[in-house]
Every structure is written in C-alpha cells, then in structure tokens.
C-alpha atoms as a PDB file:
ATOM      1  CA  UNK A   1      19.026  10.688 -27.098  1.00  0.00           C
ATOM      2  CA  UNK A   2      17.693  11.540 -23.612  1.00  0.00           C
ATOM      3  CA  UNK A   3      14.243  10.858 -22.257  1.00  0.00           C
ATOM      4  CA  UNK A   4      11.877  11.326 -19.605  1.00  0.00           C
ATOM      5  CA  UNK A   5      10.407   7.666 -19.733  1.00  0.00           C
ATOM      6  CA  UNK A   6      11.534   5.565 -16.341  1.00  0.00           C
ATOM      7  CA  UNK A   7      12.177   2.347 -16.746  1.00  0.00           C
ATOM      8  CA  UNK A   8       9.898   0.391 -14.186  1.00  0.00           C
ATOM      9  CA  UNK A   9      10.706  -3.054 -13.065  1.00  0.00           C
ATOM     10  CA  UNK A  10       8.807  -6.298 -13.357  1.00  0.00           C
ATOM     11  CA  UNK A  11       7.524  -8.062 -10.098  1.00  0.00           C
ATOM     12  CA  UNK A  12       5.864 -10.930  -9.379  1.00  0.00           C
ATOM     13  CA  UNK A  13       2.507  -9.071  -8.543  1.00  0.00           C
ATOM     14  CA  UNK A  14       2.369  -7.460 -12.232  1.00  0.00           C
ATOM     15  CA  UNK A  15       0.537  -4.159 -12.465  1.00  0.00           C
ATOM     16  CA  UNK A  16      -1.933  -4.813  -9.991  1.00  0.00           C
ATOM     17  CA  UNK A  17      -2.345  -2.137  -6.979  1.00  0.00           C
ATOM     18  CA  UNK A  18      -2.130  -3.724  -3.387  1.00  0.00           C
ATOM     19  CA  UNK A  19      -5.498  -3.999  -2.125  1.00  0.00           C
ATOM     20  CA  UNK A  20      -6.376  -1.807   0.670  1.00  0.00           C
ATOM     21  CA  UNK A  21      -7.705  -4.052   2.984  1.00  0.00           C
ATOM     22  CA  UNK A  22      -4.586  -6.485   2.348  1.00  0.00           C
ATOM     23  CA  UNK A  23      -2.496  -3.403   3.087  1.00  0.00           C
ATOM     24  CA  UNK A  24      -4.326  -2.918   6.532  1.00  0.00           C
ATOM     25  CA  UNK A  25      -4.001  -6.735   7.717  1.00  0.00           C
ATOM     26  CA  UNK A  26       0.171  -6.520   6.875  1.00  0.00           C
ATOM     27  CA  UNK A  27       0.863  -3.121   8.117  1.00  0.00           C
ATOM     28  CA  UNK A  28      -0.942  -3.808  11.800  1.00  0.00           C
ATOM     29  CA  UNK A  29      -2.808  -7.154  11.639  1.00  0.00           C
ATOM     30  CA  UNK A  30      -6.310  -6.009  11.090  1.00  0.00           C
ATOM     31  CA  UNK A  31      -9.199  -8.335   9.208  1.00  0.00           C
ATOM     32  CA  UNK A  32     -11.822  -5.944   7.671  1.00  0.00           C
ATOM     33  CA  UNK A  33     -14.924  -5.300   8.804  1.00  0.00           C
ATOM     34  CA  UNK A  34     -17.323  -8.658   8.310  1.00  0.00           C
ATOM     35  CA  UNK A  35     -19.412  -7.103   5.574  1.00  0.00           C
ATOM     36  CA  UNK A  36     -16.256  -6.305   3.656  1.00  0.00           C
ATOM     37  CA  UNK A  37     -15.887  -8.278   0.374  1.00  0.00           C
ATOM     38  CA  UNK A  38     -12.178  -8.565   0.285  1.00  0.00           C
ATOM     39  CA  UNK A  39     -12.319 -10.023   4.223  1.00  0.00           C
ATOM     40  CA  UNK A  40     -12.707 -13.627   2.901  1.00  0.00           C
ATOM     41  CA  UNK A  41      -9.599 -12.933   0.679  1.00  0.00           C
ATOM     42  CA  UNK A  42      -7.448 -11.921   3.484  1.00  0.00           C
ATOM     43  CA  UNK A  43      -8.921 -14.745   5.683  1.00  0.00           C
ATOM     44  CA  UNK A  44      -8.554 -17.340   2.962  1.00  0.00           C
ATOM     45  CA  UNK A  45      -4.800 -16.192   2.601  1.00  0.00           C
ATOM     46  CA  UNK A  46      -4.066 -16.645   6.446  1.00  0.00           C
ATOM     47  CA  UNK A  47      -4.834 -20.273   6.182  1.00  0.00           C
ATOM     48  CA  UNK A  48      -1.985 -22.638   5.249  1.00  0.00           C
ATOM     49  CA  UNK A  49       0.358 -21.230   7.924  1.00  0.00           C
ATOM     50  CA  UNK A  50      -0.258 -17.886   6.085  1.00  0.00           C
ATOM     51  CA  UNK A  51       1.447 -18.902   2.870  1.00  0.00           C
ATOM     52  CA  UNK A  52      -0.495 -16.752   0.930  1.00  0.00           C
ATOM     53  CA  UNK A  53       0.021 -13.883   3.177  1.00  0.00           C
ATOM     54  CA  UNK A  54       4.125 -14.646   3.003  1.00  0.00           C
ATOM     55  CA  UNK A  55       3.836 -14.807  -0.821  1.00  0.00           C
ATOM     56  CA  UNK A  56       2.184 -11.025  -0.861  1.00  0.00           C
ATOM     57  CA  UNK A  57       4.192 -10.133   1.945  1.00  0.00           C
ATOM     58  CA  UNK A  58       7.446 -10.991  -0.141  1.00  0.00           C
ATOM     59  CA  UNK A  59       5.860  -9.053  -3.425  1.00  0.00           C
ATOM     60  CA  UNK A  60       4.760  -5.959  -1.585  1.00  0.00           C
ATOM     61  CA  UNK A  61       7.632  -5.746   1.737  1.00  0.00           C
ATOM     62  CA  UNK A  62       9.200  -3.510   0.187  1.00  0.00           C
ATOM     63  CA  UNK A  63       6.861  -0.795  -0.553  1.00  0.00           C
ATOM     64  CA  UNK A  64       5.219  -1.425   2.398  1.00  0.00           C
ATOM     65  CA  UNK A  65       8.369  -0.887   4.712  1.00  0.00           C
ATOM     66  CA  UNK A  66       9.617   2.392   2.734  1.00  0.00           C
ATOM     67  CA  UNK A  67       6.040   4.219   3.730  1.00  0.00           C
ATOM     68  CA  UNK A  68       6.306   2.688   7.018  1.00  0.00           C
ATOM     69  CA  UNK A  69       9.378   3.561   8.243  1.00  0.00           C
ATOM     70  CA  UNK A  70       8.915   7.164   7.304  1.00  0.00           C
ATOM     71  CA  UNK A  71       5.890   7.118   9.005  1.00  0.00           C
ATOM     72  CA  UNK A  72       6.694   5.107  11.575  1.00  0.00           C
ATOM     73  CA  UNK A  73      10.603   4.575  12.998  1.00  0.00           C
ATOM     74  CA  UNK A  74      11.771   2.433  15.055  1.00  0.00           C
ATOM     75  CA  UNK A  75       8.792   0.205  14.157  1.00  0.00           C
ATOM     76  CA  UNK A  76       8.092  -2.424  12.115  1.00  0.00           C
ATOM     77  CA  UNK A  77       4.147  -3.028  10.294  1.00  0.00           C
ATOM     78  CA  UNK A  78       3.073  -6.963  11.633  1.00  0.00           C
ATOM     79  CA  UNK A  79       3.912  -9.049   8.226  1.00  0.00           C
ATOM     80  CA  UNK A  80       7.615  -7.840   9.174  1.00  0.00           C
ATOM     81  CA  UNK A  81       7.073  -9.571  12.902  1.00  0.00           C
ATOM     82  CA  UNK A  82       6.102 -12.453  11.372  1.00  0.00           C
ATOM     83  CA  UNK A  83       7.808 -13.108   8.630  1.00  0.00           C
ATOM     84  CA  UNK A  84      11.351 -11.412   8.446  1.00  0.00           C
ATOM     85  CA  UNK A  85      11.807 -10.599  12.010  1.00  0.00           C
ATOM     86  CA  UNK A  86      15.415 -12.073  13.724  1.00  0.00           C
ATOM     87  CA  UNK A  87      13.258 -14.544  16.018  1.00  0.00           C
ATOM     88  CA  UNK A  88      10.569 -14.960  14.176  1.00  0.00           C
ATOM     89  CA  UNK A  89       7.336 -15.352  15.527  1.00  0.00           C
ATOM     90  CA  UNK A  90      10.077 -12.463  17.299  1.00  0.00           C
ATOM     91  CA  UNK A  91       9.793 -12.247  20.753  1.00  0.00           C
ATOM     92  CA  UNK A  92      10.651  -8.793  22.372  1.00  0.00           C
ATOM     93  CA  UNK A  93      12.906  -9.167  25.946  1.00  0.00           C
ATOM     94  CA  UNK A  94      10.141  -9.347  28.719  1.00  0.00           C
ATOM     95  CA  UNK A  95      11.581  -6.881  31.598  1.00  0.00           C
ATOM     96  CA  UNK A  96       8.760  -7.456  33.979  1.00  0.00           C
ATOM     97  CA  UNK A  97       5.833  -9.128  34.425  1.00  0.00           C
ATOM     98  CA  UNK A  98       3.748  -8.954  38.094  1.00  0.00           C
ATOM     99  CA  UNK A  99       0.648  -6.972  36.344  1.00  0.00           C
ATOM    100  CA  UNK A 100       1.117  -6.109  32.999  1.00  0.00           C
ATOM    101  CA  UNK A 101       3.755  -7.005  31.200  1.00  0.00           C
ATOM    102  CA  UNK A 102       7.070  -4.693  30.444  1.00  0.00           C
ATOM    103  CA  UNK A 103       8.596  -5.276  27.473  1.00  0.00           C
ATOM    104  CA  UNK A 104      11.885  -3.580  25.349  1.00  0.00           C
ATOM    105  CA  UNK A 105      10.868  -1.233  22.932  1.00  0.00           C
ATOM    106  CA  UNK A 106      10.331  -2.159  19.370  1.00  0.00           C
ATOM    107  CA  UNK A 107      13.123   0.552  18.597  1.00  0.00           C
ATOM    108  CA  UNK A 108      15.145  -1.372  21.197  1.00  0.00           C
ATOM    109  CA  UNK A 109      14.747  -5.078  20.143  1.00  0.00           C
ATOM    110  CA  UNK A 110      15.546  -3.598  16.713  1.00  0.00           C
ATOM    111  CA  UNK A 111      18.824  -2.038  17.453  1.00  0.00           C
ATOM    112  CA  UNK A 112      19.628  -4.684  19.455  1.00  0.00           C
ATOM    113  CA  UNK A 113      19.249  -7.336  16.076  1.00  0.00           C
ATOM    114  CA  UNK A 114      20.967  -4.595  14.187  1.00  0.00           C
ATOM    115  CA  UNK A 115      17.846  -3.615  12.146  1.00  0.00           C
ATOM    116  CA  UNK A 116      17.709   0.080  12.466  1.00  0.00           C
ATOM    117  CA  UNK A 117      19.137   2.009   9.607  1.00  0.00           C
ATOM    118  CA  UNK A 118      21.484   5.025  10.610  1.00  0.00           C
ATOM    119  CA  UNK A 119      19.168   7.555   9.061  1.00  0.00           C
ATOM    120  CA  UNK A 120      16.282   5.418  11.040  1.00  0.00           C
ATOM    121  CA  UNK A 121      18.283   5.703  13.777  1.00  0.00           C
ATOM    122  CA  UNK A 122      18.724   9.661  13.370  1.00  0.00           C
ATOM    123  CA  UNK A 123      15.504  10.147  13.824  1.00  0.00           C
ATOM    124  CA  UNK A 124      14.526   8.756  17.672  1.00  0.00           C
ATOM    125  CA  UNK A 125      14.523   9.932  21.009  1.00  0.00           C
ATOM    126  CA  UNK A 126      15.663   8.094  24.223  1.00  0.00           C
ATOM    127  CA  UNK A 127      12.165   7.702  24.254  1.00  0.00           C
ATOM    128  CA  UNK A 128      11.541   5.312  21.715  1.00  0.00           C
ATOM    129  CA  UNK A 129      13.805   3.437  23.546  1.00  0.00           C
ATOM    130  CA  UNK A 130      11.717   3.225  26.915  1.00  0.00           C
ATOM    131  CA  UNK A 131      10.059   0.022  27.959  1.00  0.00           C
ATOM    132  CA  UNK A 132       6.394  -0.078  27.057  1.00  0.00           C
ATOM    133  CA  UNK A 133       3.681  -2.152  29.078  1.00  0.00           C
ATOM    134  CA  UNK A 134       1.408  -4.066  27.495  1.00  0.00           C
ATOM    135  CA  UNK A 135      -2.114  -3.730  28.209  1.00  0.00           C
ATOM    136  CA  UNK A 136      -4.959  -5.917  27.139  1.00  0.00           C
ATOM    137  CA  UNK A 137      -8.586  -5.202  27.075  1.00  0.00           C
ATOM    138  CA  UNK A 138     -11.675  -7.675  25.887  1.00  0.00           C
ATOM    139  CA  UNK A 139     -11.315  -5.938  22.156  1.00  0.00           C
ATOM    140  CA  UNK A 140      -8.045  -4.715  21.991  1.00  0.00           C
ATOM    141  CA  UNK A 141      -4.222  -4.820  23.017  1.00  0.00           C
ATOM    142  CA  UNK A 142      -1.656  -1.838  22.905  1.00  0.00           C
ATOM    143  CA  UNK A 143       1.419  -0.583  24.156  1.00  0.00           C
ATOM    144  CA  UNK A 144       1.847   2.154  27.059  1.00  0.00           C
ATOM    145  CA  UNK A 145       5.592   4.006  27.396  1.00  0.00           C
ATOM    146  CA  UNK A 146       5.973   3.651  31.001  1.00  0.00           C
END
C-alpha cells in the first residue's frame, strides 16, 4: 500500500540542525562576533589542524554545497578550499603579481580540475571566467573582476 512517509537517512550528525554560526565559518570562513556563545565552539573545533571542523565538514558538505552552488556557481564555500579542493590548501594559478595580485577565477581553477558540473557549467558567463585581483585591506580581503 502506498504512502506519503519519506524515508530519511541516518548520518553521523543525528537529528541535530547545523548551527548557524558553524554554517557561517564553513561557507566563507567567518568566526562570530566575540560575544557570541557558539564562537568558542567554532574556535575550539579549528584547533587540532581543524579536525573537528573536517569531521562537521564531512557530515554537513553535502547540504552545504547543494545551497551553495545554487546560490553561488562557479564557487566553492571555504571548508571545500580546504578540505576537498584538488590542491588542497588549493592554490589558484597566480597570473600577475607587480601590485595586487591576479589570479584565475574560482570558476576557472574549477573547470580546469574538472569540478564544475554541466548544469553548473550552464549557468556562467565568460565572465566568471575573468581573472580577479586580489585586494587586501587592514580588516578585510576580496576579489575584484578586472
């Protein structure tokens, strides 16, 4: 006889939700704010040579890469650069570097390590494949299309 039940599949992380700020810190490498209670658990799980992080990391990649994908593609959230990237700790190919750096795209180094899915794919413009420079302030770093 039919149903409408799903069947839902055990993991290693039970029931338990992903914690916001542990989402924030694996999707783009952000502690939380100092007052923030669960900021010691993310810093406590960065110790070790992030062993803790890898463990939650391998528990939560992939509904962590589904959402970012969509949201973001021809990128990849920073637990992916460190932990399942091609080179890991994944170096991108410098193309200049009197001033600030140039660097390949991250929709570049991807499709050059064969990590872009067609549908992925699909969805970018020559543009995502332009070299970005890298700019670095006291408080923050981020990439400029040049």
């Amino acid at each position: 006889m039919p149903t409408n039940r799903r069947r839902r599949p055990r993991t290693s992380r039970g029931d338990k939700p992903l914690p916001k700020a542990l989402r924030v810190y694996l999707e783009i490498g952000a502690f939380p704010p100092a007052g923030d209670p669960a900021a010691w658990e993310v810093i406590h799980k960065t110790a070790a040579a992030g062993e803790g992080l890898r463990a939650d990391w391998t528990a939560w990649r992939d509904t962590i890469m589904a959402g970012w994908i969509k949201a973001n593609p021809g990128r990849r959230p920073f637990a992916w650069w460190l932990f399942d990237s091609p080179d890991s700790p994944a170096p991108r190919r410098q193309l200049a570097g009197i001033g600030p750096p140039s660097l390949e795209s991250e929709a570049s180094y991807l499709q050059r390590h064969g990590q872009l899915s067609p549908a992925e794919a699909k969805r970018l413009t020559p543009a995502d494949f332009a070299p970005v420079r890298v700019v670095v302030t006291a408080d923050t770093q981020k990439e400029e299309k040049i």
